[in-house]
Protein backbone atom coordinates (compact mmCIF):
# COMPACT_ATOMS: atom_id res chain seq x y z
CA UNK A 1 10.93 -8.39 -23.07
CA UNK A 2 9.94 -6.14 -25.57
CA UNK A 3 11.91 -2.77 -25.17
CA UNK A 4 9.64 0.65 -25.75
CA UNK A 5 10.48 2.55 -29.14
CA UNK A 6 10.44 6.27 -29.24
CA UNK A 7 6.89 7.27 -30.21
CA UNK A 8 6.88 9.86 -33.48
CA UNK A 9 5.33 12.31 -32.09
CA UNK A 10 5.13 16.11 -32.85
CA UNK A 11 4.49 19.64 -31.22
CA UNK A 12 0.98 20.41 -29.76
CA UNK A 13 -0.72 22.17 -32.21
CA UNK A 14 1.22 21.16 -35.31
CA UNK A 15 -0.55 19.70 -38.39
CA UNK A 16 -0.17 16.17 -38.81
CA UNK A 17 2.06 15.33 -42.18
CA UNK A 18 -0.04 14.24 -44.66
CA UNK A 19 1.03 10.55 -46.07
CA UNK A 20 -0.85 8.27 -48.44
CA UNK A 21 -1.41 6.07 -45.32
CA UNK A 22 -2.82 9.10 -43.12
CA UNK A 23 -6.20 8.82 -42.05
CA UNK A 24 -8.18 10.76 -39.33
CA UNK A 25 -8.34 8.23 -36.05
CA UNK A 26 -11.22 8.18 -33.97
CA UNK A 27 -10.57 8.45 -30.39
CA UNK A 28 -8.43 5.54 -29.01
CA UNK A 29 -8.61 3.44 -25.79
CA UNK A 30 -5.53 1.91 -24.52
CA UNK A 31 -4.96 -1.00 -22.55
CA UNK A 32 -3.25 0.72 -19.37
CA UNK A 33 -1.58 0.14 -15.89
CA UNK A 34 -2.27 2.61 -13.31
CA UNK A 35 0.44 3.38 -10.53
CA UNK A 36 -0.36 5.73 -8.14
CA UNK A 37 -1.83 6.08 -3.94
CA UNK A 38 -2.36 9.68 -2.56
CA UNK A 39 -5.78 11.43 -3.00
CA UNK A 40 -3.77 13.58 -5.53
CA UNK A 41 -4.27 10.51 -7.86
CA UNK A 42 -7.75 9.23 -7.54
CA UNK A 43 -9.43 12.04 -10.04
CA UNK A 44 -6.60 10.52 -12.62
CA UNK A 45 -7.74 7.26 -11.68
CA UNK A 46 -11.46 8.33 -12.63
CA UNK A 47 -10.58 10.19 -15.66
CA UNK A 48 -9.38 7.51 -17.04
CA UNK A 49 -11.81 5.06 -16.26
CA UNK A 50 -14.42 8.35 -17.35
CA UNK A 51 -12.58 8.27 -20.87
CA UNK A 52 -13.40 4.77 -21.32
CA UNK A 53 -9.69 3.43 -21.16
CA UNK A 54 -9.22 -0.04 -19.82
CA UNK A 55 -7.30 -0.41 -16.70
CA UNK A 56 -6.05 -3.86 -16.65
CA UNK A 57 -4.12 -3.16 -12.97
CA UNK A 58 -3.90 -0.58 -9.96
CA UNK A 59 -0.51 -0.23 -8.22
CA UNK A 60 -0.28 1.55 -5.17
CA UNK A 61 1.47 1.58 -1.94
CA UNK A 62 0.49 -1.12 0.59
CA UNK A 63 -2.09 -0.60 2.83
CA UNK A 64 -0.79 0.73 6.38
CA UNK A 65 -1.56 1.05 9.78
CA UNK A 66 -3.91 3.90 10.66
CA UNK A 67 -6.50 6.15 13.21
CA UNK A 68 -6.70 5.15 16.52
CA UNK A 69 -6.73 1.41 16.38
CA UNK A 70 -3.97 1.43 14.07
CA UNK A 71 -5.76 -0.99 11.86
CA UNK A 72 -4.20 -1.34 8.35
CA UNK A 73 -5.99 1.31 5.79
CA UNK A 74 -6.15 1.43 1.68
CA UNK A 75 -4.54 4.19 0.26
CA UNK A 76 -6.85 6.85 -1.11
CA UNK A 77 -6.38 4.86 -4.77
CA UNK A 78 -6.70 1.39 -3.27
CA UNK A 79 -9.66 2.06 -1.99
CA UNK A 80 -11.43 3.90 -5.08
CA UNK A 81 -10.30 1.23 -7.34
CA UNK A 82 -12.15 -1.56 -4.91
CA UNK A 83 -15.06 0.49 -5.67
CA UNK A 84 -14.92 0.84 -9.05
CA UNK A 85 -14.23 -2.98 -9.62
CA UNK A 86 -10.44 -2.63 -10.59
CA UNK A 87 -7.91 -5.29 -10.00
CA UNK A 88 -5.35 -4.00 -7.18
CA UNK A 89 -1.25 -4.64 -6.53
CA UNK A 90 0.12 -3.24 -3.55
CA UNK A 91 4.03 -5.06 -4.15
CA UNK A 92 6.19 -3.82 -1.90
CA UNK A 93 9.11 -3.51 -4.51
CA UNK A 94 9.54 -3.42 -8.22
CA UNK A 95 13.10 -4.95 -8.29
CA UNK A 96 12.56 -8.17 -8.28
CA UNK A 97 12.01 -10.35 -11.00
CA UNK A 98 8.85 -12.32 -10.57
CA UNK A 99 7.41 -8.55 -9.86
CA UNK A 100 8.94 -7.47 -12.97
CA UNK A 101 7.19 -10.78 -14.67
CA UNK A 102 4.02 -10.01 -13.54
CA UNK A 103 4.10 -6.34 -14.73
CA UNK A 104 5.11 -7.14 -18.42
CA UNK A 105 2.76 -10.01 -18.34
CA UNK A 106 0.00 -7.66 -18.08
CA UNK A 107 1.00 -6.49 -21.84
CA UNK A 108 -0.07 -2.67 -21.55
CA UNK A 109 -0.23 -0.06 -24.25
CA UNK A 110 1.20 2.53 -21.50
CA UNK A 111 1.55 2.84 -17.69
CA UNK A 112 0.29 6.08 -16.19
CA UNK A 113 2.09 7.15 -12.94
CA UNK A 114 1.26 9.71 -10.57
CA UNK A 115 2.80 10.33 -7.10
CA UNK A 116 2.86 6.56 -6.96
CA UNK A 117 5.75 6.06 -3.84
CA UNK A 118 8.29 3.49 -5.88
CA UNK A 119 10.90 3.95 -7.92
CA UNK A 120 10.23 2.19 -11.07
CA UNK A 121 13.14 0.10 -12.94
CA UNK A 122 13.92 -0.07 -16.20
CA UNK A 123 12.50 -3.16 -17.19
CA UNK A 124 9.32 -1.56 -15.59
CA UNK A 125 9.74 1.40 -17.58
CA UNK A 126 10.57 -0.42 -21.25
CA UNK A 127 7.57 -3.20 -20.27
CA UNK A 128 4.40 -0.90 -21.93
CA UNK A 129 4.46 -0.53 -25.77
CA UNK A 130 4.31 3.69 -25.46
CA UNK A 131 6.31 3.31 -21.85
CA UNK A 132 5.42 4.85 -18.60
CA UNK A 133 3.77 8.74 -18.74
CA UNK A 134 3.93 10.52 -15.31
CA UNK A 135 1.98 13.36 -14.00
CA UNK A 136 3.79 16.06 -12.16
CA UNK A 137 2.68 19.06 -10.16
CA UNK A 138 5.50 21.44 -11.28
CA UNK A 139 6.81 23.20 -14.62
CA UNK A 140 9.47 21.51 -14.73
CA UNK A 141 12.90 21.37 -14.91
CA UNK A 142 11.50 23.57 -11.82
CA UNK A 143 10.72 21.30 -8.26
CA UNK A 144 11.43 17.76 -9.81
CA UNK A 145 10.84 14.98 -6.78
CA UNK A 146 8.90 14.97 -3.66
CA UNK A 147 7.36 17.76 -2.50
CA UNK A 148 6.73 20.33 -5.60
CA UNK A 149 3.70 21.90 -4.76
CA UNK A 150 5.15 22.88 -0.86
CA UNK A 151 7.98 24.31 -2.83
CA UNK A 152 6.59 26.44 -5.46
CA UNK A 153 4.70 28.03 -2.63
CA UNK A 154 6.91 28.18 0.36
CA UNK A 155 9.40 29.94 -2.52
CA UNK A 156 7.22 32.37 -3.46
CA UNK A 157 6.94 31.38 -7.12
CA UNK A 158 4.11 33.22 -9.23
CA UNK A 159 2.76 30.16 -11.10
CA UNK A 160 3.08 26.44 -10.94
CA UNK A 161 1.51 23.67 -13.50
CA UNK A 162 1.32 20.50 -15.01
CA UNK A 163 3.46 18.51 -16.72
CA UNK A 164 3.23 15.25 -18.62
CA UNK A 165 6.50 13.82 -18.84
CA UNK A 166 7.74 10.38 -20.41
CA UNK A 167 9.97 8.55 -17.90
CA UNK A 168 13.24 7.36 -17.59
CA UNK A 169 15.34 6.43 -14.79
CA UNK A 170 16.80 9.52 -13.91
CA UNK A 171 14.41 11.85 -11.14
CA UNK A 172 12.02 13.50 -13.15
CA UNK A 173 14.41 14.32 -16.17
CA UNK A 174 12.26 12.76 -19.17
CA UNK A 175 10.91 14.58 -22.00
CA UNK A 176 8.09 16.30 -21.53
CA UNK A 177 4.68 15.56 -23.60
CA UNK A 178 2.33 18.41 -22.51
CA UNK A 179 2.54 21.33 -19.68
CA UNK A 180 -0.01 23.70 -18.37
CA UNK A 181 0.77 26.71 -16.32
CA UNK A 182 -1.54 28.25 -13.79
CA UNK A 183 -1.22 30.70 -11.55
CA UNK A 184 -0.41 30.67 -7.80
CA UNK A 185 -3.07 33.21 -5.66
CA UNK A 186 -1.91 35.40 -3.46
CA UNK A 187 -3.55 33.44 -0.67
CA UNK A 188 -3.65 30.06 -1.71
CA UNK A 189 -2.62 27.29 0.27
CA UNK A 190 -0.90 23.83 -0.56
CA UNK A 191 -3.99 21.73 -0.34
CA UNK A 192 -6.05 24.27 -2.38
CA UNK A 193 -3.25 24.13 -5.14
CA UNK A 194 -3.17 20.39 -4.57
CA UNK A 195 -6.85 20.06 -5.55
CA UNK A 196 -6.63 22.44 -8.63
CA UNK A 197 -3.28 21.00 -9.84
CA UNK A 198 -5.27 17.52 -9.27
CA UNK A 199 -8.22 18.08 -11.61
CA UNK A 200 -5.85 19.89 -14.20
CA UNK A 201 -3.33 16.57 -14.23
CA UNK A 202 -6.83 14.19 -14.49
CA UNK A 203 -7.66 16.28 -17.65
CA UNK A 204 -4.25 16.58 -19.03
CA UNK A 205 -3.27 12.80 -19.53
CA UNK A 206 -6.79 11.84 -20.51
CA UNK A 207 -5.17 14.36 -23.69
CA UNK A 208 -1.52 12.98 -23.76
CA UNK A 209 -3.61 9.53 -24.47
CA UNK A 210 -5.68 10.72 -27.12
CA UNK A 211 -2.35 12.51 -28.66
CA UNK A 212 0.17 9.46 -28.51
CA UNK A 213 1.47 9.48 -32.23
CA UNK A 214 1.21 13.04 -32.67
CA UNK A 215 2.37 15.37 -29.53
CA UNK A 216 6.22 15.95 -29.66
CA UNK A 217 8.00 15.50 -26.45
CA UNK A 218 9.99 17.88 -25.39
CA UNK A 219 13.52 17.70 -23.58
CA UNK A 220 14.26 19.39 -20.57
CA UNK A 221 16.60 22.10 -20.50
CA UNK A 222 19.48 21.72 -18.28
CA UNK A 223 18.76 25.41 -16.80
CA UNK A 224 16.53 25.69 -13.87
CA UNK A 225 16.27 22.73 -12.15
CA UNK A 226 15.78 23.02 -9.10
CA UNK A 227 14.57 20.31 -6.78
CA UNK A 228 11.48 19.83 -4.25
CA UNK A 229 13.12 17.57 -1.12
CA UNK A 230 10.40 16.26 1.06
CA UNK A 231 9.07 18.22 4.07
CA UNK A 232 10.84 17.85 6.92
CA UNK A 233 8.51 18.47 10.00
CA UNK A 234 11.41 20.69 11.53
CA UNK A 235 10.77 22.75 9.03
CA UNK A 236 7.02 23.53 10.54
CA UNK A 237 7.95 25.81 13.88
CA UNK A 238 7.42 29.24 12.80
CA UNK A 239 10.23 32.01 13.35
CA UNK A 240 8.71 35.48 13.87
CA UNK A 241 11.37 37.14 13.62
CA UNK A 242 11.27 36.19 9.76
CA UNK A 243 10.05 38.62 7.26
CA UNK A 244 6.29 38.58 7.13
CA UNK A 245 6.04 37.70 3.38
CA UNK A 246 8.62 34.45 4.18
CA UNK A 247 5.84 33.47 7.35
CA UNK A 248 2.91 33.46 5.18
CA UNK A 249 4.30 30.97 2.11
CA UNK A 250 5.33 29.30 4.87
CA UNK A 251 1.95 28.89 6.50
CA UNK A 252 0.04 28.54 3.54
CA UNK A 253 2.53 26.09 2.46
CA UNK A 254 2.55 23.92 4.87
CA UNK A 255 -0.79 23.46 5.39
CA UNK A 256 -2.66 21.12 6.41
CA UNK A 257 -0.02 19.11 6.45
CA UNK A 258 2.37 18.99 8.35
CA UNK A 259 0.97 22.62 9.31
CA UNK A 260 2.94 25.53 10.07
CA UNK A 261 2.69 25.76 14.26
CA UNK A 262 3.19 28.38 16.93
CA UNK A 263 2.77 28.56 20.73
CA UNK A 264 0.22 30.60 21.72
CA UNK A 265 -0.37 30.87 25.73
CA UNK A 266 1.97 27.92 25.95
CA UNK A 267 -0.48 25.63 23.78
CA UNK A 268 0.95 24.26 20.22
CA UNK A 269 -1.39 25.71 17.70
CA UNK A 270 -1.03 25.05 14.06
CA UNK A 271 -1.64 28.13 11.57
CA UNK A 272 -3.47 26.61 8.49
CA UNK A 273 -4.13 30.15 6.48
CA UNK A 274 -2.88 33.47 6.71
CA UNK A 275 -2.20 36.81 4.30
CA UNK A 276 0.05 39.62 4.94
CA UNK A 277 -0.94 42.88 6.93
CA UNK A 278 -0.12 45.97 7.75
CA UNK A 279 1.59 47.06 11.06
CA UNK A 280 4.90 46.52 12.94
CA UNK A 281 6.22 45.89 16.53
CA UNK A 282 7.94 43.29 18.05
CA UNK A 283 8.85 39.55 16.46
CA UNK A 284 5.42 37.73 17.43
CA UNK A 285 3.65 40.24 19.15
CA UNK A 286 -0.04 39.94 18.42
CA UNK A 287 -1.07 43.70 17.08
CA UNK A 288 -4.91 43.58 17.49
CA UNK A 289 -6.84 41.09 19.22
CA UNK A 290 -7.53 39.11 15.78
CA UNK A 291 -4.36 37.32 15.63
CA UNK A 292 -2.68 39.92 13.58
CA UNK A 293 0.88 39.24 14.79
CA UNK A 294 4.53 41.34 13.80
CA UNK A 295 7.15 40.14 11.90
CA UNK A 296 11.04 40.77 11.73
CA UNK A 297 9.65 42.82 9.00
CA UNK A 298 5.90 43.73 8.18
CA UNK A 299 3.26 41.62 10.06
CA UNK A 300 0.62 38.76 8.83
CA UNK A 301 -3.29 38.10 9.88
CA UNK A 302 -3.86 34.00 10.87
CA UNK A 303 -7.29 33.56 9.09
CA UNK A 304 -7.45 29.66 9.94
CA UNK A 305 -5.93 27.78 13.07
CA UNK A 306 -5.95 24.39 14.70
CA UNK A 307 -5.85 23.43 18.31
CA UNK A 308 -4.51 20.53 19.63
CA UNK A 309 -7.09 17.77 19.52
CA UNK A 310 -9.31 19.99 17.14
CA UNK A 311 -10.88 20.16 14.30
CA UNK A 312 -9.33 23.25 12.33
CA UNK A 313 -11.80 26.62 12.39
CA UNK A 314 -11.26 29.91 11.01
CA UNK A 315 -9.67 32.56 13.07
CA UNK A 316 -12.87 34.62 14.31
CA UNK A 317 -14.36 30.99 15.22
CA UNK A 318 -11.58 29.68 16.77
CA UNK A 319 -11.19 33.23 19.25
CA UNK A 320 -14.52 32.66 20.85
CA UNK A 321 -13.16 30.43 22.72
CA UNK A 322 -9.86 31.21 23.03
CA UNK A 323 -8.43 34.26 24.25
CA UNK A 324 -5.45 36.16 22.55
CA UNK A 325 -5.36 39.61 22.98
CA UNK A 326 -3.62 42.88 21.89
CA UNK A 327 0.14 42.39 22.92
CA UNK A 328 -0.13 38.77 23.67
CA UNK A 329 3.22 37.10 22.75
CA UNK A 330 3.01 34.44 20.31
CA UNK A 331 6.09 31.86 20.30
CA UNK A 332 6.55 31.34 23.93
């Protein structure tokens, strides 16, 4: 099997030596495998397809038992490649050989991979001719693995990004190609960020492709790294006796999913948005009859909830028909 060589490649923005042999290239297409399942991946998916690429394979998890008849559903990719008339693999490992066969056999220029679900070995890794490019939702060394865009949020961090890294076996600790920052808003939630970070990572690698030869990749530095660990759902149940500013990244970071929750007259309730307001009194105590509710310190405003069995409704909606007034003790 053909191992992949390091690409030459240089610094965004850096002129292109000039050789004898140099000659402008018009825009390339590249014979690629696409890895990836979540929704976060199917405007990738398109962009490629959009940029006239040819995608000889989708990989993506296995389809899995779902809604209320717990039929097996596609993944979000599965599903969109059926429909635009791409060839699917759902293996359920890369480790074995035969699986490893079939991946080299499909002789790729490059393998794009993003939030796919497997680890990928090496002989995966060295199969394409430019190797395997991943998109991730962080700046990293910052929130490598699972669960970056949670993180950046429930932490409080100002900005996130992009990043298009070259991968090696290690979690996240290849080069890195290209990078975007953007900011984080002051009331943004997760899926919100998911959406933007989404569309930016779709536009991104359509760029890393057209760059191969000349965008220098860029090691990591060994300072910062932190790392994203999945979401635990124990980490969901809301503590009101937390600062106000911790209660609101968490909200908005959790949601929608697995969504932040509180009781509220006894009844689980899930707290999808929220921003910070002013007022104090006791941990959970609602302050005003529009679900602004104290803190250990300062207080925050729920501006979208979800009842059990519910679709989710915005705060004014949802307390027409359900009644939480001034002093109303939220937790219990």
């Amino acid at each position: 099997m053909r191992r992949a060589r390091p690409v030459p490649l240089r610094r965004r923005g850096a002129s292109p030596s000039r050789s004898p042999g140099y000659l402008k290239k018009e825009k390339t297409q590249m014979r690629l495998v696409f890895m990836g399942t979540p929704d976060f991946s199917v405007p990738v998916l398109e962009a490629l397809v959009g940029a006239g690429h040819e995608v000889a394979e989708v990989y993506c998890q296995p389809p899995r038992p779902a809604g209320r008849g717990k039929k097996d559903r596609p993944t979000p990719v599965h599903a969109r490649a059926l429909e635009l008339g791409l060839e699917v693999r759902h293996p359920v490992s890369l480790k074995t050989a035969e699986a490893q066969a079939d991946f080299a056999a499909l002789n790729a220029d490059v393998a794009v991979v993003v939030a796919y679900g497997l680890i990928l070995p090496q002989p995966v890794l060295d199969a394409p001719r430019h190797g395997c490019l991943n998109i991730h939702a962080s700046l990293l060394p910052r929130w490598r693995g699972a669960a970056p865009i949670h993180r950046a949020i429930m932490a409080g961090d100002a900005e996130t990004g992009i990043c298009i890294m070259q991968m090696e076996a290690g979690l996240d600790t290849g080069p890195v190609l290209l990078r975007e920052a953007t900011p984080i808003g002051a009331q943004e939630t997760t899926g919100q960020l998911h959406d933007r970070l989404s569309a930016m990572g779709a536009r991104l690698i359509v760029e890393a492709l057209e760059g191969l030869g000349t965008l220098t990749p860029q090691p990591q530095p060994d300072e910062g790294v932190t790392y994203a660990a999945k979401i635990d759902k124990a980490e969901a149940a809301i503590d009101w006796a937390r600062p106000a500013a911790e209660i609101d990244r968490q909200i908005r970071g959790l949601s929608p999913f697995p969504g932040a929750w509180t009781l509220i007259g006894g009844e689980r309730v899930k707290c999808l948005a929220s921003t910070l307001a002013e007022g104090q009194g006791s941990p959970g105590t609602a302050l005003d009859d529009a679900l602004c509710v104290a803190c250990g310190d300062g207080a925050v405003r729920i501006t979208r909830l979800q009842r059990a069995g519910r679709a989710a409704q915005d705060a004014a909606e949802a307390l027409r028909g359900m009644d939480v007034p001034k002093g109303t003790k939220l937790g219990e």
